[in-house]
N, C-alpha and C. Protein backbone atom coordinates (compact mmCIF):
# COMPACT_ATOMS: atom_id res chain seq x y z
N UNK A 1 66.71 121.16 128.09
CA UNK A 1 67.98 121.85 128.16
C UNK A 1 69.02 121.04 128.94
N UNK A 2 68.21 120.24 130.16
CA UNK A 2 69.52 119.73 130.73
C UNK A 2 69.83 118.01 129.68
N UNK A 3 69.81 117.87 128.93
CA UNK A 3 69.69 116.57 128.32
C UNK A 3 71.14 117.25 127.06
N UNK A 4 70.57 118.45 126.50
CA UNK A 4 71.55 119.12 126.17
C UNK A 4 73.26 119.14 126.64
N UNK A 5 72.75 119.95 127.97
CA UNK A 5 73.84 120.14 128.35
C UNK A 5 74.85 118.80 128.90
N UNK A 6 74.18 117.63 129.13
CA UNK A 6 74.67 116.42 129.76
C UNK A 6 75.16 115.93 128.48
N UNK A 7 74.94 115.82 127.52
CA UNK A 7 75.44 115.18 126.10
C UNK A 7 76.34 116.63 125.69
N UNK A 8 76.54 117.21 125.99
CA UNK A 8 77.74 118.25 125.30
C UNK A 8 79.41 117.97 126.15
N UNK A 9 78.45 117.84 127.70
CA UNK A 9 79.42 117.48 128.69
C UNK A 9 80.28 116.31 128.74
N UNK A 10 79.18 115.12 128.12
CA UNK A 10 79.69 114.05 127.64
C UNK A 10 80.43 114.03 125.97
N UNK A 11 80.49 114.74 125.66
CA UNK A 11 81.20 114.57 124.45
C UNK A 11 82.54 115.08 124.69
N UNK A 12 82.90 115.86 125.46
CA UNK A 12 83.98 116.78 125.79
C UNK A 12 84.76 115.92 126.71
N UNK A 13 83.93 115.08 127.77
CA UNK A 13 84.90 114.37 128.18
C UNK A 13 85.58 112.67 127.68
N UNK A 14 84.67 112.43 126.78
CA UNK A 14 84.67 111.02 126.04
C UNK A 14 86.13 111.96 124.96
N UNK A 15 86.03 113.13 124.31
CA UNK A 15 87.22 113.60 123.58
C UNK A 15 88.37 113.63 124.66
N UNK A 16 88.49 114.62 125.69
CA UNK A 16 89.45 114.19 126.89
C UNK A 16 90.14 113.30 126.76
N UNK A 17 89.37 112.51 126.83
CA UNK A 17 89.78 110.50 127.69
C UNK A 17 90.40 110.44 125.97
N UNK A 18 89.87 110.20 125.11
CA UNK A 18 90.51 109.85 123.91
C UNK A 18 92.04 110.41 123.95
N UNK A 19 91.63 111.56 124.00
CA UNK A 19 92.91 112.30 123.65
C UNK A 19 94.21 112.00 124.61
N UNK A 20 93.50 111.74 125.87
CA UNK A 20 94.81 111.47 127.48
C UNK A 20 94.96 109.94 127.06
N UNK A 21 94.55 109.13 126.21
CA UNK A 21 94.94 107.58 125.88
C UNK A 21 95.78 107.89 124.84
N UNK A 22 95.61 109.01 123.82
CA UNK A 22 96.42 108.52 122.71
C UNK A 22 97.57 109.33 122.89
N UNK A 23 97.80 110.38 123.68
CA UNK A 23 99.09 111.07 124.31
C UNK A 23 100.22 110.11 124.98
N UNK A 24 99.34 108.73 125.35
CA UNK A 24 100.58 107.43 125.73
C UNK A 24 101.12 107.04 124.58
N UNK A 25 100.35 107.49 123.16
CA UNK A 25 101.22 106.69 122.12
C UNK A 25 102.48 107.61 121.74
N UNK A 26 103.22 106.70 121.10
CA UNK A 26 104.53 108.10 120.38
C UNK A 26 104.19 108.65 119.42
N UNK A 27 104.31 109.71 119.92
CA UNK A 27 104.40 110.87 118.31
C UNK A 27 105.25 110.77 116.92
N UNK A 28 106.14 109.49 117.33
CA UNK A 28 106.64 108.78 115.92
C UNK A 28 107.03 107.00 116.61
N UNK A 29 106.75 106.94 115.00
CA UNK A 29 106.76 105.12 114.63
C UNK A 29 108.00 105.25 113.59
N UNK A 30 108.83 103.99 113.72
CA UNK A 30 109.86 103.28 112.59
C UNK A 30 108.81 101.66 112.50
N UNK A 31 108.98 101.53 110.84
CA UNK A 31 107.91 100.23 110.15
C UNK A 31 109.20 99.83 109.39
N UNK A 32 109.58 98.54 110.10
CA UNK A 32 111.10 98.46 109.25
C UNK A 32 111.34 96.71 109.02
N UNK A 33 111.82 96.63 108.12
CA UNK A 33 111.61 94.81 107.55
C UNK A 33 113.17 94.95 107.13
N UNK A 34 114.04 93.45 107.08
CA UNK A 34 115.52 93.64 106.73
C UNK A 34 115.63 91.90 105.77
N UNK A 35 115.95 92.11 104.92
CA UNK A 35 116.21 90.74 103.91
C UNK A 35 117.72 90.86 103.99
N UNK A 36 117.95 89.30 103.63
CA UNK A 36 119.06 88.78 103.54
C UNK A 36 119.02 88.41 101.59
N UNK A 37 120.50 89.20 101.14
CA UNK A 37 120.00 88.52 99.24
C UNK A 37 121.72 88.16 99.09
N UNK A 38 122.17 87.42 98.26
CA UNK A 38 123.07 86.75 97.84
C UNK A 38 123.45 87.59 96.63
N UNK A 39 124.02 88.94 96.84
CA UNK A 39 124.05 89.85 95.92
C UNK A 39 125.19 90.67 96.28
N UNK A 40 126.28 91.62 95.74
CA UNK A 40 126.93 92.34 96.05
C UNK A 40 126.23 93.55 96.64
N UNK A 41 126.61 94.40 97.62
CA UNK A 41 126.60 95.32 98.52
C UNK A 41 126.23 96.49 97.27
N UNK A 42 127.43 96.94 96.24
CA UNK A 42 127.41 97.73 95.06
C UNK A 42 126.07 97.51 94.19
N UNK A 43 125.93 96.17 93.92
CA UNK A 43 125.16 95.77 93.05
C UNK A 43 123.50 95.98 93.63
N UNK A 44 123.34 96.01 95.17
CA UNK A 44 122.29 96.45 95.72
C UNK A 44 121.78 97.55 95.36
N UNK A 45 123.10 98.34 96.01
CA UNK A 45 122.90 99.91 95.79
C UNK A 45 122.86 100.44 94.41
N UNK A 46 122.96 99.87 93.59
CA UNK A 46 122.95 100.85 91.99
C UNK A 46 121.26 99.97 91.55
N UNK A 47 120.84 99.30 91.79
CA UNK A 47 119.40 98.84 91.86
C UNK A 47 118.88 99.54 92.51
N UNK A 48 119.06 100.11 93.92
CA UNK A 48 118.14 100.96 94.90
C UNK A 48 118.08 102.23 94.14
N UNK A 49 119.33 102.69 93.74
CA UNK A 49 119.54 103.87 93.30
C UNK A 49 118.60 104.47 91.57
N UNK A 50 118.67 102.85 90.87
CA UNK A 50 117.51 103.19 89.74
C UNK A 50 116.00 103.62 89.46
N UNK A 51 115.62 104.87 89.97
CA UNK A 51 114.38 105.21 90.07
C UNK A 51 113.94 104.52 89.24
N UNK A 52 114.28 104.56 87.89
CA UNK A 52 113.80 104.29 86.39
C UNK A 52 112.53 103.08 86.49
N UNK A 53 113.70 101.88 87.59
CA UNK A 53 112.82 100.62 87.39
C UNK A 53 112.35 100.01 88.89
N UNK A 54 111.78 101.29 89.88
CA UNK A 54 111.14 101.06 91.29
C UNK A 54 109.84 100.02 90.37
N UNK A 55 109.40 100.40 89.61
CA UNK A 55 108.27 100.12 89.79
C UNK A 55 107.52 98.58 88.80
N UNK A 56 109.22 97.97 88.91
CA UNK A 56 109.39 96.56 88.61
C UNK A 56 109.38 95.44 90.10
N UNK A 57 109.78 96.39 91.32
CA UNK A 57 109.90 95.38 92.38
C UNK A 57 109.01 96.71 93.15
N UNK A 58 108.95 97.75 93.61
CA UNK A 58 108.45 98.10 94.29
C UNK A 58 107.11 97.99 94.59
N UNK A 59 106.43 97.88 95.88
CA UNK A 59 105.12 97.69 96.11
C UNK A 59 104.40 98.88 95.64
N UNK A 60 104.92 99.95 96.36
CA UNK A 60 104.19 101.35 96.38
C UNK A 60 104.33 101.69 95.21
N UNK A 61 105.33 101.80 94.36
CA UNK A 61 105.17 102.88 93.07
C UNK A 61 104.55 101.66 92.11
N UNK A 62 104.39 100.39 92.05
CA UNK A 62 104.05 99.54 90.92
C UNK A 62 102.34 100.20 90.55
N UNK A 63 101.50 100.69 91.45
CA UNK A 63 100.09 100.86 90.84
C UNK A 63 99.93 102.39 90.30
N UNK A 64 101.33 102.89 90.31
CA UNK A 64 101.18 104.48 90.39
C UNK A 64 100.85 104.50 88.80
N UNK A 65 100.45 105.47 88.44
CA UNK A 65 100.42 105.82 86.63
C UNK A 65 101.32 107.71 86.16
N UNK A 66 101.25 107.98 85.27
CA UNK A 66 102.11 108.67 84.91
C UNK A 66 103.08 109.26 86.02
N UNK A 67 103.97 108.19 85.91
CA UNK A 67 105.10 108.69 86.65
C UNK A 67 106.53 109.54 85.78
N UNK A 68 107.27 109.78 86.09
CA UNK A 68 107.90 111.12 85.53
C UNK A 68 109.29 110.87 86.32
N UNK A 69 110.61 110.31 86.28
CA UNK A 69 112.03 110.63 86.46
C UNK A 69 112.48 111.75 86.29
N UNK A 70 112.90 112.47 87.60
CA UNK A 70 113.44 114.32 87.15
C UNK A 70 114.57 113.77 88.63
N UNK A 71 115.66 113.58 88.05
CA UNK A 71 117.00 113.36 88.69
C UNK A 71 116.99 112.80 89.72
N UNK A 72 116.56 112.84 91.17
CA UNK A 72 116.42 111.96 91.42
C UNK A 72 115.40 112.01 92.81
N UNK A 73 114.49 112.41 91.64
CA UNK A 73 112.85 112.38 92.31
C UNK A 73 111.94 111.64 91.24
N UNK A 74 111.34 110.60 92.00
CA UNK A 74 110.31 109.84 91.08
C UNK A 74 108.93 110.84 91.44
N UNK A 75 108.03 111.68 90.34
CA UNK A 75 107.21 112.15 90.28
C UNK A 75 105.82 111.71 89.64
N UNK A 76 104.64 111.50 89.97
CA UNK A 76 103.48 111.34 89.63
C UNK A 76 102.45 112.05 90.30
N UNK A 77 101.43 112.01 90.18
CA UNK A 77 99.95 112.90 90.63
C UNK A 77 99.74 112.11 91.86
N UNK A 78 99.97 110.59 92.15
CA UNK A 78 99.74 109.81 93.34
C UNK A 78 100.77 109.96 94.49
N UNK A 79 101.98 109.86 93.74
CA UNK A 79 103.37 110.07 94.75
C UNK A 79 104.52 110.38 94.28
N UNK A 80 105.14 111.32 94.87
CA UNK A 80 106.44 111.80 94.65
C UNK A 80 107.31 110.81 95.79
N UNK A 81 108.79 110.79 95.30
CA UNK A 81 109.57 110.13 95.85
C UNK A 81 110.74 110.93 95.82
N UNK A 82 111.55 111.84 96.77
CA UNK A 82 112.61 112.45 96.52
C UNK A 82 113.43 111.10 97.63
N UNK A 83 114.38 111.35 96.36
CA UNK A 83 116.55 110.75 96.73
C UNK A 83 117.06 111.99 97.83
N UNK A 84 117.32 111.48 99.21
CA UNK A 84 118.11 112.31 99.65
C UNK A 84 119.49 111.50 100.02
N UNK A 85 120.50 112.40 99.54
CA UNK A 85 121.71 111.33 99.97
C UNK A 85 122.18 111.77 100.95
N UNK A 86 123.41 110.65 101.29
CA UNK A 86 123.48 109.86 102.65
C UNK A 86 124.65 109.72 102.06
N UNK A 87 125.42 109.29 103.12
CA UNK A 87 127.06 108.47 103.71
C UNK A 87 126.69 107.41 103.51
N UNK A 88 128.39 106.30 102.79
CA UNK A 88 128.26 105.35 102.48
C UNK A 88 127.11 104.34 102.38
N UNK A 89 126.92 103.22 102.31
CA UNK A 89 125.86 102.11 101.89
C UNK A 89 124.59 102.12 102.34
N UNK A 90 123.77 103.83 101.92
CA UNK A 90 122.55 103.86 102.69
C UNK A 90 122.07 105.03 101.28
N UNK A 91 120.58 105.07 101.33
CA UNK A 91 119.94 105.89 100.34
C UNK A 91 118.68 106.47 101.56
N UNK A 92 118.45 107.84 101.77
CA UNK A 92 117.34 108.65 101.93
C UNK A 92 116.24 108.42 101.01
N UNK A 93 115.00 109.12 101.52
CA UNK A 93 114.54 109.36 100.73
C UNK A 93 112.78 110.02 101.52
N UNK A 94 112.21 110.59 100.79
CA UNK A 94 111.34 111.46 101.53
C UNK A 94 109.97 111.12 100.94
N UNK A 95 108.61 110.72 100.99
CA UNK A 95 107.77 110.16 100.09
C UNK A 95 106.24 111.11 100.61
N UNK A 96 105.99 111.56 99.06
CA UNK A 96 104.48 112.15 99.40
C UNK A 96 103.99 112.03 98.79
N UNK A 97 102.72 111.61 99.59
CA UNK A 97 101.06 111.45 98.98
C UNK A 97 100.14 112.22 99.51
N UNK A 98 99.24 112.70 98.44
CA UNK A 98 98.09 113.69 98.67
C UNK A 98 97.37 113.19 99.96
N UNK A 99 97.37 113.72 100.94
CA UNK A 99 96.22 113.75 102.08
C UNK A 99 96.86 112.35 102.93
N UNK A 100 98.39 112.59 102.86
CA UNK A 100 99.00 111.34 104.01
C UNK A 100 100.24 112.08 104.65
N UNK A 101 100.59 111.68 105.81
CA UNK A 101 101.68 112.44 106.16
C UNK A 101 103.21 112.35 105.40
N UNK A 102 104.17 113.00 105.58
CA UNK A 102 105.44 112.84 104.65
C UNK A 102 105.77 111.60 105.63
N UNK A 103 106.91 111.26 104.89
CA UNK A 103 107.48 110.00 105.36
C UNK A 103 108.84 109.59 104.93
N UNK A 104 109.74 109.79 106.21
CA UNK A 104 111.23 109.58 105.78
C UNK A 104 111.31 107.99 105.57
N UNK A 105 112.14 107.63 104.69
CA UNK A 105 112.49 106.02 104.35
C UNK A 105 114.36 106.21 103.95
N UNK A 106 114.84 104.99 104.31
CA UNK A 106 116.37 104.67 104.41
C UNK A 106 116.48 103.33 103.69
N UNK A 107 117.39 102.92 103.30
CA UNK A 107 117.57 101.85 102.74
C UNK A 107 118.63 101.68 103.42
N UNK A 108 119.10 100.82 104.09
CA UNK A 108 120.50 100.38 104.26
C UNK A 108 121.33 99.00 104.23
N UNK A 109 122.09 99.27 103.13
CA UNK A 109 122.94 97.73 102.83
C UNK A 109 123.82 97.59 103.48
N UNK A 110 124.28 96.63 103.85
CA UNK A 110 126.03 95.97 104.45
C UNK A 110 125.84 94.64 104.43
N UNK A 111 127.01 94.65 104.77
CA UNK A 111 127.26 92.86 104.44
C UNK A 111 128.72 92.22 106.10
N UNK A 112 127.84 91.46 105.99
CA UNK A 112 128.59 90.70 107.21
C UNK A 112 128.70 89.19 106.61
N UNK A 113 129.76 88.82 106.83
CA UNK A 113 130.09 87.72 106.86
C UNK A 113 129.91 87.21 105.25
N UNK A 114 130.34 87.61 104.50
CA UNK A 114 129.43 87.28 102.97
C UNK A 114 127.76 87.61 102.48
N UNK A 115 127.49 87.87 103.35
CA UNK A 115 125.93 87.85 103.56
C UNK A 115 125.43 89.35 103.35
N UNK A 116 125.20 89.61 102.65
CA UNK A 116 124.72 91.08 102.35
C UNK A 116 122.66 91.08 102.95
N UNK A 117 122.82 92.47 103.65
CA UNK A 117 121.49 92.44 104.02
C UNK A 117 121.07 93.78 104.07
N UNK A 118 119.69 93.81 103.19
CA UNK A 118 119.11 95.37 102.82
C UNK A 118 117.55 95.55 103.88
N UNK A 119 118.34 96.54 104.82
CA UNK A 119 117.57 97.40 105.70
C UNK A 119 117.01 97.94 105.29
N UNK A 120 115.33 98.39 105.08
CA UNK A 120 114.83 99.55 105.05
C UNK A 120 113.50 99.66 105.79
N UNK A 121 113.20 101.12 106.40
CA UNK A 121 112.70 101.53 107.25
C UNK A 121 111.55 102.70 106.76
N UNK A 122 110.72 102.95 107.06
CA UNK A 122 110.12 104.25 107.48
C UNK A 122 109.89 104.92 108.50
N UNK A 123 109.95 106.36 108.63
CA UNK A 123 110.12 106.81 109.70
C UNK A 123 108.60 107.97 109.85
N UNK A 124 107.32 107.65 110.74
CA UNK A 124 106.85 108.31 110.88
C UNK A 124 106.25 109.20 111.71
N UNK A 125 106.04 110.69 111.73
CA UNK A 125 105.90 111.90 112.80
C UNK A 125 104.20 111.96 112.61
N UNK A 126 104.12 111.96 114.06
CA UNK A 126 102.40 112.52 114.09
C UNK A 126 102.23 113.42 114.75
N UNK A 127 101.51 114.31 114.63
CA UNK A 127 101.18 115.08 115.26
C UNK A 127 100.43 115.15 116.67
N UNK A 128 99.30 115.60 117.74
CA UNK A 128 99.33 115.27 118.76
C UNK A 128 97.77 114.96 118.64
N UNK A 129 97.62 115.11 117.61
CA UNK A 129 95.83 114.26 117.37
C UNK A 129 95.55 112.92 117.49
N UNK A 130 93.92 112.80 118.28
CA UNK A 130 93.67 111.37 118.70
C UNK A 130 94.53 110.75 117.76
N UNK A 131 93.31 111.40 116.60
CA UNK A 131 92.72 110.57 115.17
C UNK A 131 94.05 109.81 114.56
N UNK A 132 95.25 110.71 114.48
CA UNK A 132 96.44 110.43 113.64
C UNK A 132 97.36 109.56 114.85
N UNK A 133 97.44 109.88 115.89
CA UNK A 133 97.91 108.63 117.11
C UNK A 133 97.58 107.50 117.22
N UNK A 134 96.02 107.20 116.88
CA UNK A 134 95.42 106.41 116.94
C UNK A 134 95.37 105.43 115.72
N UNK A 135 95.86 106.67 114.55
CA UNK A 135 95.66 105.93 113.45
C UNK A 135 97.05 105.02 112.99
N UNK A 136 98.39 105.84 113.51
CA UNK A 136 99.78 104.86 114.04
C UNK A 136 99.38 103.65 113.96
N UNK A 137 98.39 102.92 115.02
CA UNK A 137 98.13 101.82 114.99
C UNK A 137 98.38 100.78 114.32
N UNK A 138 98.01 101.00 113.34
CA UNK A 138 97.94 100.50 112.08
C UNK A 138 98.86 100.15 110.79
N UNK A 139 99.71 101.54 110.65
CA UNK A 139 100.96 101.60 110.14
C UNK A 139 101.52 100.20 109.79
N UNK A 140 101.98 99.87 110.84
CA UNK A 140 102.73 98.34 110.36
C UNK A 140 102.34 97.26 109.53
N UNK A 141 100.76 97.39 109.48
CA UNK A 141 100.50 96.40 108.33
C UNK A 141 100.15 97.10 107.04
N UNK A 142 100.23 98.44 107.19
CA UNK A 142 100.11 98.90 106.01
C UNK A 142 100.85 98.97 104.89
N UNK A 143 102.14 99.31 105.73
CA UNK A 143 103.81 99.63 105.53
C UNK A 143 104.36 98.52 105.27
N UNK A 144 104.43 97.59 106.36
CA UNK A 144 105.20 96.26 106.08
C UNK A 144 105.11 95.16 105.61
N UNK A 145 103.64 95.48 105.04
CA UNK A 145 103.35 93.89 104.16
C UNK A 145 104.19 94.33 102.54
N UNK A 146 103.49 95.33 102.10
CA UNK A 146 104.28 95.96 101.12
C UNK A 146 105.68 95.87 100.72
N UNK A 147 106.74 96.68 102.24
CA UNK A 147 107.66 96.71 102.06
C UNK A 147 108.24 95.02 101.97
N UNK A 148 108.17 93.78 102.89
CA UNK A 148 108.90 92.69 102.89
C UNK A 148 108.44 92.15 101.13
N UNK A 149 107.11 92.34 100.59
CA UNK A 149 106.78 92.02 99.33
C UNK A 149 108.09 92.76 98.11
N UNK A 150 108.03 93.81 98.56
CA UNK A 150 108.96 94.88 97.33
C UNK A 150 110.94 94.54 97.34
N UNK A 151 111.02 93.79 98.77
CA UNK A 151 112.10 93.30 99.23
C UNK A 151 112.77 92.14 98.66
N UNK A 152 111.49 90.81 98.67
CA UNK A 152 111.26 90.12 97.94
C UNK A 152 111.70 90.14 96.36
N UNK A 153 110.66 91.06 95.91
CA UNK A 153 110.52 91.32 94.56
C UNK A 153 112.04 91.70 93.98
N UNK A 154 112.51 92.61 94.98
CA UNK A 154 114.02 92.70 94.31
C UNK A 154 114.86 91.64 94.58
N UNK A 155 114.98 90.94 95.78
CA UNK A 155 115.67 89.96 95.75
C UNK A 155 115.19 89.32 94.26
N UNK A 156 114.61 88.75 94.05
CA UNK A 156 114.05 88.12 92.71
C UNK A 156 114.43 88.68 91.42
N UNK A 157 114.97 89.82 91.53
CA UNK A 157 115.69 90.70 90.26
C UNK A 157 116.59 90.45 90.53
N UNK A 158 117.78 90.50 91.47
CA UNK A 158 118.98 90.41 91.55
C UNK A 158 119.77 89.32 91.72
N UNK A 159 118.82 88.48 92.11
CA UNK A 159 119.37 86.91 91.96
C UNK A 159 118.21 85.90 91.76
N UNK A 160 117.98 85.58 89.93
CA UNK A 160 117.49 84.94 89.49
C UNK A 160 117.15 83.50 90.07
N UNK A 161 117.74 82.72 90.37
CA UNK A 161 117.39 81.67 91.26
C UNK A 161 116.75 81.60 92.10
N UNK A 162 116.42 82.85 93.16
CA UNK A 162 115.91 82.95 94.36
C UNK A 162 114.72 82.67 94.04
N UNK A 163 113.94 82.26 94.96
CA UNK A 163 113.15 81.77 94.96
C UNK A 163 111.39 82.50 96.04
């Protein structure tokens, strides 16, 4: 009985300690990559804005299968993508997948100096669990190899030369 009770005791406080380590992490992460493309500001944004053809440069929607355009939500069984709009040279947008948390994403274009450069970000909320604090961790290479790839990929649509 007491072997019992010393391994119950120990499990409760090994959860504790987990839990008082991952309460130092934040309850939200931004996973955010920014390219520079030799493209008009307009000409960005009416590409960002084409659900139709995410899934010519995009990382995330390229492996999806029956996907579905309904105004301006990209829909499939893997992931939905709702358009939320925004003030000038920026696109919302809200992304869900079965058994992952939601996830706000922004796109944002401007241009300085001739130089047009497309911001985009994700924005994610966790809740106050080890498991999902802990699992933050990680995020950034999940998120951002993808996203600088899909960044890429459009640069490469919008200005043929690039390389």
């Amino acid at each position: 009985m007491g072997i019992i009770k010393l391994l119950l005791i120990s499990v409760v406080v090994l959860f504790l300690v987990i839990t008082g380590i991952s309460s130092l992490l934040p309850s939200e992460i931004r996973v955010s990559r920014a390219l520079d493309i030799s493209a008009h500001p307009d000409t960005v944004m009416k590409a960002l804005k084409e659900l139709s053809k995410w899934n010519k440069w995009n990382e995330f929607v390229k492996p999806v299968s029956d996907i579905s355009i309904s105004g301006d939500s990209l829909l499939s069984p893997q992931l939905d993508v709702v358009i939320i709009p925004r003030a000038g040279r920026e696109l919302g947008s809200t992304w869900m997948q079965p058994g992952h948390p939601v996830l706000a994403s922004v796109f944002s274009v401007y241009q300085t100096r001739g130089v047009t450069t497309i911001h985009w970000y994700f924005t994610c909320h966790f809740k106050w669990y080890p498991w999902e604090k802990l699992g933050s961790i990680v995020y950034d290479k999940q998120l951002g190899t993808p996203m600088e790839q899909s960044l890429q990929n459009l640069k490469k649509r919008l200005e043929p030369h690039a390389e």
